[in-house]
Protein backbone atom coordinates (compact mmCIF):
# COMPACT_ATOMS: atom_id res chain seq x y z
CA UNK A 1 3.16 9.62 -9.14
CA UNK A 2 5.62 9.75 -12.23
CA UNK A 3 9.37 10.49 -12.26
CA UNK A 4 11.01 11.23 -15.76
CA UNK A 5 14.50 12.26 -16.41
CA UNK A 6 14.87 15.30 -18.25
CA UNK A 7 17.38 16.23 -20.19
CA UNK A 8 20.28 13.88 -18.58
CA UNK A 9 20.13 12.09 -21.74
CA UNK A 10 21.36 15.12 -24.00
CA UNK A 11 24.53 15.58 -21.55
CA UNK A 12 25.57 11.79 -21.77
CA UNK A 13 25.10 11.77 -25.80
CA UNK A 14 27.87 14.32 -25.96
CA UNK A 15 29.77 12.43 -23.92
CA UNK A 16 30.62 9.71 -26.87
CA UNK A 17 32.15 6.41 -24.53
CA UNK A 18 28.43 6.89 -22.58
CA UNK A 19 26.10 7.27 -25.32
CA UNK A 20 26.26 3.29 -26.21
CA UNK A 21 25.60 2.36 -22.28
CA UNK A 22 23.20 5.98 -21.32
CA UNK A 23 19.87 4.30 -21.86
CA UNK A 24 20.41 0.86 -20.08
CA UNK A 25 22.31 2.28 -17.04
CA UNK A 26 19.12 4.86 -16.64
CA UNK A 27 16.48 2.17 -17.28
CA UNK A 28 18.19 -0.10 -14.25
CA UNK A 29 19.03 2.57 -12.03
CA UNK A 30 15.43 4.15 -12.35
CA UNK A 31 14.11 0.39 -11.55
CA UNK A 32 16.42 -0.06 -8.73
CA UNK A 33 15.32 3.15 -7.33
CA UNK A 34 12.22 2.54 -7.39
CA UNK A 35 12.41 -0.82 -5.73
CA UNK A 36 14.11 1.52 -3.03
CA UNK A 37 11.96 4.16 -2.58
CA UNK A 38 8.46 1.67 -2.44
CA UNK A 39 10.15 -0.69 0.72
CA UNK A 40 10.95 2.61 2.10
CA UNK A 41 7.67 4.11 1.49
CA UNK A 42 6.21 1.09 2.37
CA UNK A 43 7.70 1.23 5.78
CA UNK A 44 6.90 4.69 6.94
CA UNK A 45 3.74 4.21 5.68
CA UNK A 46 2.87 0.84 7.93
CA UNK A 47 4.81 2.62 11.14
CA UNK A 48 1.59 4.12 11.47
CA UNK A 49 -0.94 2.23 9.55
CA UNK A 50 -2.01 -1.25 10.68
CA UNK A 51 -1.40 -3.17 7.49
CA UNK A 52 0.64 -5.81 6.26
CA UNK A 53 3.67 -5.13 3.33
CA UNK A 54 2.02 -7.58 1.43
CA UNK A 55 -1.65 -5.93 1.46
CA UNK A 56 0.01 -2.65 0.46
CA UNK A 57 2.05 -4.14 -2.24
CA UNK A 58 -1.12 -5.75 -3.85
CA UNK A 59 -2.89 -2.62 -3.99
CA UNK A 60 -0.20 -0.99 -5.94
CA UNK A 61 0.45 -0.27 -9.82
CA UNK A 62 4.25 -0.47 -11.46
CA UNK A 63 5.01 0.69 -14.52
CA UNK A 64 9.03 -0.19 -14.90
CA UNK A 65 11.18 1.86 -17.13
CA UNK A 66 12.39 0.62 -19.88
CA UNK A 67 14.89 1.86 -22.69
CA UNK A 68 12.60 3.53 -24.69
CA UNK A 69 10.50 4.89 -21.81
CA UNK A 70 12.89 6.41 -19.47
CA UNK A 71 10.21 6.70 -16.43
CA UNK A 72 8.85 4.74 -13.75
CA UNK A 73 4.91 5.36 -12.68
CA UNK A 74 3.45 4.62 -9.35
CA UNK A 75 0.18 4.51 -8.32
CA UNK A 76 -1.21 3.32 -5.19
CA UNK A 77 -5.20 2.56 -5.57
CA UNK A 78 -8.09 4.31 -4.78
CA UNK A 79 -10.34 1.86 -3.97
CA UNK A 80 -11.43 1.31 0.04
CA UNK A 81 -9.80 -1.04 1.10
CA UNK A 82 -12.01 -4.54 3.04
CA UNK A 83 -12.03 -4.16 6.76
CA UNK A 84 -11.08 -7.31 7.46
CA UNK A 85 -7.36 -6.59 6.65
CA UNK A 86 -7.53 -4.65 9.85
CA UNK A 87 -9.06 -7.00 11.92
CA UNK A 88 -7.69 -9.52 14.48
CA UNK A 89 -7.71 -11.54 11.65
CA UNK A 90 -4.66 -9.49 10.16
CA UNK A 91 -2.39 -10.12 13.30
CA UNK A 92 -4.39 -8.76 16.57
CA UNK A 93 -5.52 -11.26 19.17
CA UNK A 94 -7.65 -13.69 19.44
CA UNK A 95 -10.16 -15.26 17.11
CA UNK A 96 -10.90 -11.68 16.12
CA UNK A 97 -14.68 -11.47 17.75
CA UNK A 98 -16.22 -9.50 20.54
CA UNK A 99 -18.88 -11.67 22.61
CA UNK A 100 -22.30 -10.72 22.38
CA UNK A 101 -21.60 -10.91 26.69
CA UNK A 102 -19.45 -9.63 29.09
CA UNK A 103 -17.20 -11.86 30.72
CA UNK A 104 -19.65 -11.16 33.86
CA UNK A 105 -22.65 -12.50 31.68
CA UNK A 106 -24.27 -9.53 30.86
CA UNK A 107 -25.09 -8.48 27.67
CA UNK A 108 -22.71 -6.12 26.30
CA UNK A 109 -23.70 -2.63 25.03
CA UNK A 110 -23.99 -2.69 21.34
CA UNK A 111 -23.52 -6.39 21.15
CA UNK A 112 -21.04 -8.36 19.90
CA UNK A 113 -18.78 -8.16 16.72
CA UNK A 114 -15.74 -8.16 14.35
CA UNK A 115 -12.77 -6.05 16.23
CA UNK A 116 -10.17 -4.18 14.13
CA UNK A 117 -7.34 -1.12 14.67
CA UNK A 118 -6.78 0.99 11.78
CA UNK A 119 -3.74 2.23 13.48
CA UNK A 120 -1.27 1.23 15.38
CA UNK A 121 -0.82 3.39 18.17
CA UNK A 122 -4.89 3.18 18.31
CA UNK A 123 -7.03 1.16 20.56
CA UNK A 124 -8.89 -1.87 19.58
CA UNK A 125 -12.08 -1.10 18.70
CA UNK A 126 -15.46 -3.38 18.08
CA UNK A 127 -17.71 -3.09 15.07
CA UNK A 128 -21.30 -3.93 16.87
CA UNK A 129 -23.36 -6.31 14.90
CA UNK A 130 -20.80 -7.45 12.78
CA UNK A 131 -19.59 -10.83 11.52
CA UNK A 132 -17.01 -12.35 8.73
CA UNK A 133 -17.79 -13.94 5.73
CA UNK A 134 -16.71 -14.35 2.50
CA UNK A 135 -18.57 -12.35 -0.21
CA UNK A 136 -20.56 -13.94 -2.89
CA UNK A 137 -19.16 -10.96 -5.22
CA UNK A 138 -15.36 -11.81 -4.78
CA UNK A 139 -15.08 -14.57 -2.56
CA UNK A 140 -12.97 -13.10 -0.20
CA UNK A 141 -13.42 -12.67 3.18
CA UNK A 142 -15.72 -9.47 4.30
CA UNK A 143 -16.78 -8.16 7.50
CA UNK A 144 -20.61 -7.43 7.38
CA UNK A 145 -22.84 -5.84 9.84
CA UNK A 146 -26.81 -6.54 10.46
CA UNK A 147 -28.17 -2.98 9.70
CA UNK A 148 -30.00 -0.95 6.71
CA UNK A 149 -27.62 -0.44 3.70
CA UNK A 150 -27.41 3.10 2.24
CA UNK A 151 -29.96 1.85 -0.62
CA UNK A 152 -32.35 0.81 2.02
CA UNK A 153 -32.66 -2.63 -0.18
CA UNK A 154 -30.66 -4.78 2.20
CA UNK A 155 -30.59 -5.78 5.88
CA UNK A 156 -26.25 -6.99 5.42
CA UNK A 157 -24.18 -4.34 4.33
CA UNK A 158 -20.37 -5.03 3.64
CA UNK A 159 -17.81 -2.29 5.72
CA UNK A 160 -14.42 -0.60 4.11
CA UNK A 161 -12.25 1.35 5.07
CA UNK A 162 -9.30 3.66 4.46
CA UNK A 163 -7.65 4.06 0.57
CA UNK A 164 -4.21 2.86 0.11
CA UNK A 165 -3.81 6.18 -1.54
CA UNK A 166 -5.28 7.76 1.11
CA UNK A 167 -2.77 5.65 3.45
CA UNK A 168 0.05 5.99 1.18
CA UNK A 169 -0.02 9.94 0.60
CA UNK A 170 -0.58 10.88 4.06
CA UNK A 171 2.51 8.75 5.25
CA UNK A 172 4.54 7.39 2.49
CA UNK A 173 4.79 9.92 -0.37
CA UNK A 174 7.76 12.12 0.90
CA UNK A 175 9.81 9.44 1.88
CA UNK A 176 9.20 7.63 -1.74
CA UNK A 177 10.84 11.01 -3.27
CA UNK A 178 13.37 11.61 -1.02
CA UNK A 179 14.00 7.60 -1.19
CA UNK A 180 14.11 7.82 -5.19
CA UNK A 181 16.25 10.66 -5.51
CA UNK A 182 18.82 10.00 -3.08
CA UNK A 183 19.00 6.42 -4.43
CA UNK A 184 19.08 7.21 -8.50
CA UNK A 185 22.07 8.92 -9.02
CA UNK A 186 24.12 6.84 -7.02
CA UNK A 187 22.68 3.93 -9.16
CA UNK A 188 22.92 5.28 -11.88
CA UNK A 189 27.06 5.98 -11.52
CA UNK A 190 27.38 2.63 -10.45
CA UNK A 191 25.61 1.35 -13.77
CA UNK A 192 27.71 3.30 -16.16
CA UNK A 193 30.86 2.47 -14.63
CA UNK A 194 29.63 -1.26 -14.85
CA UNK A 195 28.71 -0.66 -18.41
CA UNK A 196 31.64 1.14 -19.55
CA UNK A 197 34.55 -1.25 -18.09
């Protein structure tokens, strides 16, 4: 998602006392907005979504404005996101497992596992067969399960989830626009008569 301004610079640059001050006051009020409009994003988006700020903010890409590049870029990644940021783990209950038992004793349907909510008005669900370990790939921590990969050439295979895109457009993209907009030109009045005193 990119936002340029268009053509605002050719209506300062007439305006002489503004043309000295146009490209700084845009290039901070384009990077205040946008700080705006991603905690705002941000927010709608995790009123539904079970995920921490911080998760979401790590799978994000910034490109700030500067004076010669009057835009700011946002991208959210595309890349499913590990499982275990959604389990019990990330802020649920317990130690984030499912007994292979029943609190009765019996064995429990499925068996035990790795429990996680991908949203929050959603139940708690269990992942049979699953455990929590960290991957000899990235190190961090994964939640596996004990079944046939895809390729058929492995017996562990690692589980993902949702995109942050995915996340982030369903949820968060509106109010990043609406957030931006409402927020630039305010910003970027208060800049110029900052500038310009």
């Amino acid at each position: 998602m990119q936002i340029n301004v268009i053509g605002l610079d050719k209506v300062i640059h007439s305006l002489d006392k503004y043309v000295k001050y146009n490209a700084r006051a845009t290039r901070l009020a384009l990077n205040r907005s946008y700080i705006t409009a991603v905690k705002e994003a941000s927010k709608v988006t995790r009123e539904d979504w079970n995920i921490k700020s911080g998760i979401l903010k790590k799978a994000s890409d910034i490109n700030r404005a500067t004076n010669s590049k009057l835009s700011v870029q946002f991208e959210m990644s595309s890349k499913s996101m590990n499982l275990t940021n959604f389990t019990t783990r990330a802020g649920l209950d317990n130690d984030g497992y499912v007994s292979v038992r029943t609190p009765t004793g019996r064995p429990r349907k499925g068996g035990g596992g790795v429990k996680y909510k991908l949203k929050k008005k959603e139940k708690t669900k269990t992942l049979g067969s699953s455990f929590i370990k960290n991957s000899k790939y990235g190190g961090d921590p994964t939640v596996f399960t004990r079944r046939p990969s895809p390729t058929g050439n492995s017996d562990i295979t690692a589980q993902y989830s949702i995109t942050p895109s995915s996340m982030f457009n369903q949820e968060g993209s509106e109010a990043y626009i609406d957030s931006f907009l409402n927020m630039f030109m305010k910003r970027y009045k208060h800049e110029v008569d900052r500038l310009t005193q």
